[in-house]
C-alpha atoms as a PDB file:
ATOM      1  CA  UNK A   1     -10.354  17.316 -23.093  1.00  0.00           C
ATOM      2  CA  UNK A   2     -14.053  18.113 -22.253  1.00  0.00           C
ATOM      3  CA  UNK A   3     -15.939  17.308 -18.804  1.00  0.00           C
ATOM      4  CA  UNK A   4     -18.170  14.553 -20.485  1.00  0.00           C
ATOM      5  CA  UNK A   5     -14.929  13.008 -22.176  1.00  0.00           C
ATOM      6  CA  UNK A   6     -13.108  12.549 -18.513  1.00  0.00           C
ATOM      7  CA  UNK A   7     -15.839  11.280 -17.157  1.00  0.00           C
ATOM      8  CA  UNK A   8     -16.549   8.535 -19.729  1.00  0.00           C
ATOM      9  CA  UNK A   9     -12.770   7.480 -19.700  1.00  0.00           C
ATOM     10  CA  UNK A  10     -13.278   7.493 -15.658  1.00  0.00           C
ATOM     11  CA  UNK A  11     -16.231   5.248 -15.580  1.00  0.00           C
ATOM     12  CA  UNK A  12     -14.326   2.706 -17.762  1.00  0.00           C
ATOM     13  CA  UNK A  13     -10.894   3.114 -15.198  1.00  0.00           C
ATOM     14  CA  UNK A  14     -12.847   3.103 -11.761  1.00  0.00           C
ATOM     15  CA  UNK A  15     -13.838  -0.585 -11.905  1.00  0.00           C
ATOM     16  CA  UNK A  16     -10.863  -1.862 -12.909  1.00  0.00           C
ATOM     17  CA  UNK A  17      -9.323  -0.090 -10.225  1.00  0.00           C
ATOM     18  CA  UNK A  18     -11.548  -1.424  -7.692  1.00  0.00           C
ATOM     19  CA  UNK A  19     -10.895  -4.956  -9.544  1.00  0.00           C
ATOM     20  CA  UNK A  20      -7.551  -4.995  -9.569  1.00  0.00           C
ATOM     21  CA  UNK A  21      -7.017  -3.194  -5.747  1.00  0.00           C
ATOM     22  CA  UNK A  22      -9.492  -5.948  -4.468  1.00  0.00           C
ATOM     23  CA  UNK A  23      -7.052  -8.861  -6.702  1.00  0.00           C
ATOM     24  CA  UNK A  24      -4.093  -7.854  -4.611  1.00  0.00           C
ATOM     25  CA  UNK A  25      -4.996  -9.085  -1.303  1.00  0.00           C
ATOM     26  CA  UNK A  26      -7.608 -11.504  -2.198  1.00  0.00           C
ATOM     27  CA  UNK A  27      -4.707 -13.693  -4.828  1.00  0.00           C
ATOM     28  CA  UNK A  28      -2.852 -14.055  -1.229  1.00  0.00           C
ATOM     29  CA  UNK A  29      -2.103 -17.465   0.162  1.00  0.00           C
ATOM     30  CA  UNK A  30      -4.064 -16.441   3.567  1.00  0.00           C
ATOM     31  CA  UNK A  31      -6.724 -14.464   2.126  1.00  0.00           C
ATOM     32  CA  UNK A  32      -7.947 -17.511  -0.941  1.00  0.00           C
ATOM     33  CA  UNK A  33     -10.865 -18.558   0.247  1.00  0.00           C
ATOM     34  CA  UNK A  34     -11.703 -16.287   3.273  1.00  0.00           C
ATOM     35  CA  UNK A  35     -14.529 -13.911   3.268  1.00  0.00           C
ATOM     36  CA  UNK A  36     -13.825 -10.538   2.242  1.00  0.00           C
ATOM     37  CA  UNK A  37     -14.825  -9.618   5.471  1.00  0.00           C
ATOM     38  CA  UNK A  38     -12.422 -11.347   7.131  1.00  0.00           C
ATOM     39  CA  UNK A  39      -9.626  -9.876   4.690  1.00  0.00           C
ATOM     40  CA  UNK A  40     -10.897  -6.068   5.345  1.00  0.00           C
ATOM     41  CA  UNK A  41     -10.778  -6.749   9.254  1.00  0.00           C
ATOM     42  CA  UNK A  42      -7.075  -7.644   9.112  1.00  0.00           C
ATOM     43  CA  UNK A  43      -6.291  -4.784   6.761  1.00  0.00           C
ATOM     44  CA  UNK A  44      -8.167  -2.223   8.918  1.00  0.00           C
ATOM     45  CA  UNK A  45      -6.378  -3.533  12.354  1.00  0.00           C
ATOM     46  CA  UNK A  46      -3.441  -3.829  10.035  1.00  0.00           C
ATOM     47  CA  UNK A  47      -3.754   0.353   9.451  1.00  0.00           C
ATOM     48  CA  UNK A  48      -4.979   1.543  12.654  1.00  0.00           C
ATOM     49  CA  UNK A  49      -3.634  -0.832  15.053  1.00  0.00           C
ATOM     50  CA  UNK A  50      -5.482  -2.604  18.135  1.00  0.00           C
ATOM     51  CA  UNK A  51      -9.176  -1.552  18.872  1.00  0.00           C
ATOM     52  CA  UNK A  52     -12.448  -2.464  20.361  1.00  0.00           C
ATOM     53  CA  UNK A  53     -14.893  -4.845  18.706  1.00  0.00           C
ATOM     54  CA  UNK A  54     -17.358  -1.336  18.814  1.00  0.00           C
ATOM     55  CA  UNK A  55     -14.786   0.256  16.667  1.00  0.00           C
ATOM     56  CA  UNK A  56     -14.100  -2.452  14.466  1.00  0.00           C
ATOM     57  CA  UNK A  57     -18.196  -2.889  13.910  1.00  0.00           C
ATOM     58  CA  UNK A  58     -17.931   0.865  12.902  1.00  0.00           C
ATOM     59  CA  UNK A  59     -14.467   0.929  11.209  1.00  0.00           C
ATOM     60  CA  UNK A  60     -15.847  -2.026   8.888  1.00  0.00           C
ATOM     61  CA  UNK A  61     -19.313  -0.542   8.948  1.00  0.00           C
ATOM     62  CA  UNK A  62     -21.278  -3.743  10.182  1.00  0.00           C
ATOM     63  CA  UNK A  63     -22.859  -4.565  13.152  1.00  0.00           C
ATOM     64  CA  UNK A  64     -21.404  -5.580  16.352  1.00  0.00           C
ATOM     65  CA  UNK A  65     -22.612  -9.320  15.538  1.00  0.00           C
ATOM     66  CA  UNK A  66     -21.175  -9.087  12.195  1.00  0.00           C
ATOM     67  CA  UNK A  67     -18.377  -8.244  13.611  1.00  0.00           C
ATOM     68  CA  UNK A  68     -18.064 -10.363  16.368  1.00  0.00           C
ATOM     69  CA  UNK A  69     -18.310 -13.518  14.260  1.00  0.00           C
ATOM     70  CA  UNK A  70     -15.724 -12.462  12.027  1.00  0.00           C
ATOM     71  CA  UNK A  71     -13.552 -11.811  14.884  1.00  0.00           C
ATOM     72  CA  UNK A  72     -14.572 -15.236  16.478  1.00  0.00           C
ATOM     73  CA  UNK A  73     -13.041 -16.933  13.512  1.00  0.00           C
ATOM     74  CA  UNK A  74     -10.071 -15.089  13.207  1.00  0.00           C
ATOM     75  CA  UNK A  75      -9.156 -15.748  16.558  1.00  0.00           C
ATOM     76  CA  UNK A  76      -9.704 -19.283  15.988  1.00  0.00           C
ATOM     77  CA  UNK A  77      -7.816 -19.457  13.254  1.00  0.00           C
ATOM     78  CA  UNK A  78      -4.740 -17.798  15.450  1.00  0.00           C
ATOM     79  CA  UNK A  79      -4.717 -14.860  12.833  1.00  0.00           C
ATOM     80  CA  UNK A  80      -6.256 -12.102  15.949  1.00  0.00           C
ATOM     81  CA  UNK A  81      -6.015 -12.063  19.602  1.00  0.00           C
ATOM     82  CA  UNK A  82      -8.330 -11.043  22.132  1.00  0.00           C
ATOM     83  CA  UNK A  83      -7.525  -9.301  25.514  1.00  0.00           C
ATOM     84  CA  UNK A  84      -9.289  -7.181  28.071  1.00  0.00           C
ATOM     85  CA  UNK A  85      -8.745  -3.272  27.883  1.00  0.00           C
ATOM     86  CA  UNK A  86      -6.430  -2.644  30.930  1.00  0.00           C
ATOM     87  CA  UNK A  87      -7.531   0.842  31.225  1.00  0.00           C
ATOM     88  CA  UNK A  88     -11.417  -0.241  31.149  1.00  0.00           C
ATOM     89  CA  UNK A  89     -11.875  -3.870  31.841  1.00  0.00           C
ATOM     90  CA  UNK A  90     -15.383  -4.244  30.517  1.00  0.00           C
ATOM     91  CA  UNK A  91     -13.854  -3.619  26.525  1.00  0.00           C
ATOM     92  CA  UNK A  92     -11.704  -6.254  24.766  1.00  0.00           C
ATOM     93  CA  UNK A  93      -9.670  -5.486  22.520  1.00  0.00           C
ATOM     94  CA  UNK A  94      -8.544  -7.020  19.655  1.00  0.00           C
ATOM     95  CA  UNK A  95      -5.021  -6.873  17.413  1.00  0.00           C
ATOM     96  CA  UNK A  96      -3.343  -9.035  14.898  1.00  0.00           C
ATOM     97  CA  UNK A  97      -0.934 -11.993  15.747  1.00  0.00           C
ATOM     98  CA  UNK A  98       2.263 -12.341  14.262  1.00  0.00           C
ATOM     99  CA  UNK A  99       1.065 -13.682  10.576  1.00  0.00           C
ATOM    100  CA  UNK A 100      -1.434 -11.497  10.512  1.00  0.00           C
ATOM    101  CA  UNK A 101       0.715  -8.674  10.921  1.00  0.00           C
ATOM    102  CA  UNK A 102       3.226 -10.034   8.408  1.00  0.00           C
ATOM    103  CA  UNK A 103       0.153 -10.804   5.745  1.00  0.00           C
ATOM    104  CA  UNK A 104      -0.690  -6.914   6.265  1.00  0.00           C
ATOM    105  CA  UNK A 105       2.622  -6.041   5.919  1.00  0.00           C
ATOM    106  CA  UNK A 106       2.740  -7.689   2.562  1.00  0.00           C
ATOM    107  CA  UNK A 107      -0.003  -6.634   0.956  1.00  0.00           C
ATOM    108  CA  UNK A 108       0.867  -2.645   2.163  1.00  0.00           C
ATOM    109  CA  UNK A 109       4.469  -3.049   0.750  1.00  0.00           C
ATOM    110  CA  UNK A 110       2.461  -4.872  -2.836  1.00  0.00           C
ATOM    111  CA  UNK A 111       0.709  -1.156  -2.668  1.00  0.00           C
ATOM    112  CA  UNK A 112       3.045   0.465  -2.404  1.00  0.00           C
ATOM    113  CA  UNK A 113       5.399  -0.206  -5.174  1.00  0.00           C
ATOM    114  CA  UNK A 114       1.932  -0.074  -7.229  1.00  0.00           C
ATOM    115  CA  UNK A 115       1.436   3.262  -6.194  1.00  0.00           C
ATOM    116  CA  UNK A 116       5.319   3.961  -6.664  1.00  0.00           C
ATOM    117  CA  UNK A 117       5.067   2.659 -10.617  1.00  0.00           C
ATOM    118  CA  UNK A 118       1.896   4.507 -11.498  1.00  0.00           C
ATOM    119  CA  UNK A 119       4.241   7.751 -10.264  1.00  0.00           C
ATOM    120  CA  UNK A 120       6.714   6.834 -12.210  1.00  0.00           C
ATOM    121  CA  UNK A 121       4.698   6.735 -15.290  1.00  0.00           C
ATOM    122  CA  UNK A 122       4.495  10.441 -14.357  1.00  0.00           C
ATOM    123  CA  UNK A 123       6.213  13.658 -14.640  1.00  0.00           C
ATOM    124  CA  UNK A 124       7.472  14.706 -11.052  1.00  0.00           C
ATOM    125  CA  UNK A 125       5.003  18.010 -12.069  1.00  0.00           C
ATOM    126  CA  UNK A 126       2.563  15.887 -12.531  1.00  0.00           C
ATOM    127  CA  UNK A 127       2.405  13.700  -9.080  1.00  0.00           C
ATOM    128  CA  UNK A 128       0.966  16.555  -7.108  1.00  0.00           C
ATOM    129  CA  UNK A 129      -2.378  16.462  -9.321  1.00  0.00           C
ATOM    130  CA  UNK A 130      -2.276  12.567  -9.165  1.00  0.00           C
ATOM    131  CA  UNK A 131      -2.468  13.071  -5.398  1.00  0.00           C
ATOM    132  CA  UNK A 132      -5.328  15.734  -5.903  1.00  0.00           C
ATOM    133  CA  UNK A 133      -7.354  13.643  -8.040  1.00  0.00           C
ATOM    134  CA  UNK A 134      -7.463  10.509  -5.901  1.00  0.00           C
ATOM    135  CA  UNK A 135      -8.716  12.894  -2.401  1.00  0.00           C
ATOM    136  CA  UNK A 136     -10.749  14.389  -5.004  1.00  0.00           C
ATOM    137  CA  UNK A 137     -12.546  11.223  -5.759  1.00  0.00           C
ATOM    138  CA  UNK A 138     -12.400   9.950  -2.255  1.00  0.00           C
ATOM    139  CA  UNK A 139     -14.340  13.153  -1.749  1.00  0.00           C
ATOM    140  CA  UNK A 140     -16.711  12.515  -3.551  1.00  0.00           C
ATOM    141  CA  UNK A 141     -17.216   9.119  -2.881  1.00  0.00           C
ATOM    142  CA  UNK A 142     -17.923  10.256   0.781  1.00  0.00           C
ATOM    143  CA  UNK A 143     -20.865  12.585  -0.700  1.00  0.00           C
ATOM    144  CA  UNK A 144     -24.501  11.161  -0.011  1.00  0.00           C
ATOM    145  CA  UNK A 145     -26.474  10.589  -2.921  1.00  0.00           C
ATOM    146  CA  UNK A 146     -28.447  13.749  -2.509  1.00  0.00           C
ATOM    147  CA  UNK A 147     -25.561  15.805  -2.519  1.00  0.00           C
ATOM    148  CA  UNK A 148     -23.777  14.962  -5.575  1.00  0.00           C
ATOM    149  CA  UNK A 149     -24.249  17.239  -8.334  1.00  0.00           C
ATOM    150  CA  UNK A 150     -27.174  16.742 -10.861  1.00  0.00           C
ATOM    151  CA  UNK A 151     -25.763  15.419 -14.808  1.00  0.00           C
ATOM    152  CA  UNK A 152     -26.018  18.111 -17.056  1.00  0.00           C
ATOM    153  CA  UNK A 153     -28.874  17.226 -19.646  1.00  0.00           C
ATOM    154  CA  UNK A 154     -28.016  14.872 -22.532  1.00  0.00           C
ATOM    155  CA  UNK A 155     -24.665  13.464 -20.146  1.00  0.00           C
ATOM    156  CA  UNK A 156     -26.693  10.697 -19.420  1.00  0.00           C
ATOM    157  CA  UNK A 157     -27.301   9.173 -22.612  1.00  0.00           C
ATOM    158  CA  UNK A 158     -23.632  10.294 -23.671  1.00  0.00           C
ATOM    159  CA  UNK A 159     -22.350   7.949 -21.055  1.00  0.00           C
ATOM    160  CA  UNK A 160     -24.444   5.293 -22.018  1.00  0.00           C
ATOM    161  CA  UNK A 161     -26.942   4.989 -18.828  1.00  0.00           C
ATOM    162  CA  UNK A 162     -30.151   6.245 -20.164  1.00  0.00           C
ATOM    163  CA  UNK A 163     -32.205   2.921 -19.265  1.00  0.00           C
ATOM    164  CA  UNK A 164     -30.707   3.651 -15.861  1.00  0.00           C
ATOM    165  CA  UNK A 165     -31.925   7.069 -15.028  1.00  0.00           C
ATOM    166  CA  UNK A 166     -35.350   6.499 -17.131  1.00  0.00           C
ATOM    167  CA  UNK A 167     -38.805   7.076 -15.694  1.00  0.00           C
ATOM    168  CA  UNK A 168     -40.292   3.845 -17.392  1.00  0.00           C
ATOM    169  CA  UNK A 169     -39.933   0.796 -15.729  1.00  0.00           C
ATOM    170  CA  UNK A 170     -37.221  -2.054 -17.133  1.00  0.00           C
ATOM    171  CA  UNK A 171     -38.443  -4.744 -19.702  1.00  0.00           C
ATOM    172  CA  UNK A 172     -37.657  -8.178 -18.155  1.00  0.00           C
END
């Protein structure tokens, strides 16, 4: 299969990844209705455990306020708990409570018998380049715009996004 081929399958696949990886959590009983915000701060404290509000702001990428509110409501929801950093009393720290915890542990056991059916849809040969392909793309997804490779000419208009990349301004 050539280049241009993959990547036209991949642009149809990558948003119905990032649909159906964002249905997961947000079809949850605790997460209907919350900001996404909210949901990401659980999973992310969920993953890597108790931290500061500073490195939730930056975990999340928001700002401190952002992050503060979102925390603010949490907490009064009973969902996170706030306590004071015993080994530096100016931070406070925050962590999940109990349902919190068992809402994160829910959603990472969903993905993981997702991930466990798409590899066994494969070949055990194939798994390692499964694995590849996904830090591959994370990767690359990482890259700032100016250093992602330039399309070769006539990819654009093979992948349908010629109005995208023109010099003329769009019709409204």
């Amino acid at each position: 299969m050539r280049d241009d081929e993959i990547m036209l399958q991949s642009m149809d696949l990558v948003p119905e990844i990032a649909r159906r990886m964002y249905a997961t959590f947000t079809s949850h009983p605790l997460a209907i209705g919350r900001p996404i915000g909210q949901v990401k701060l659980m999973g992310m404290l969920y993953r890597r455990g108790r931290c500061t509000v500073g490195e939730a702001a930056e975990g999340l990428g928001v700002t401190m306020p952002t992050a503060s509110e979102q925390i603010d409501r949490l907490v009064d929801e009973g969902l996170l708990v706030r306590e004071v950093n015993p080994a530096d009393r100016r931070q406070v720290l925050i962590d999940l409570t109990p349902v919190a915890r068992g809402f994160g542990r829910e959603i990472h056991t969903l993905r993981m018998r997702q991930l466990l059916a798409a590899l066994d849809l494969l070949e055990p040969e194939e798994r390692p380049a499964f694995l590849r392909s996904l830090q591959a793309l994370v990767e690359a997804l990482r890259l700032e715009p100016d250093e992602l490779p330039a399309l070769p000419d006539g990819l654009v208009s093979t992948l349908g996004c010629g109005a995208v990349h023109s010099s003329k301004p769009a019709k409204r």
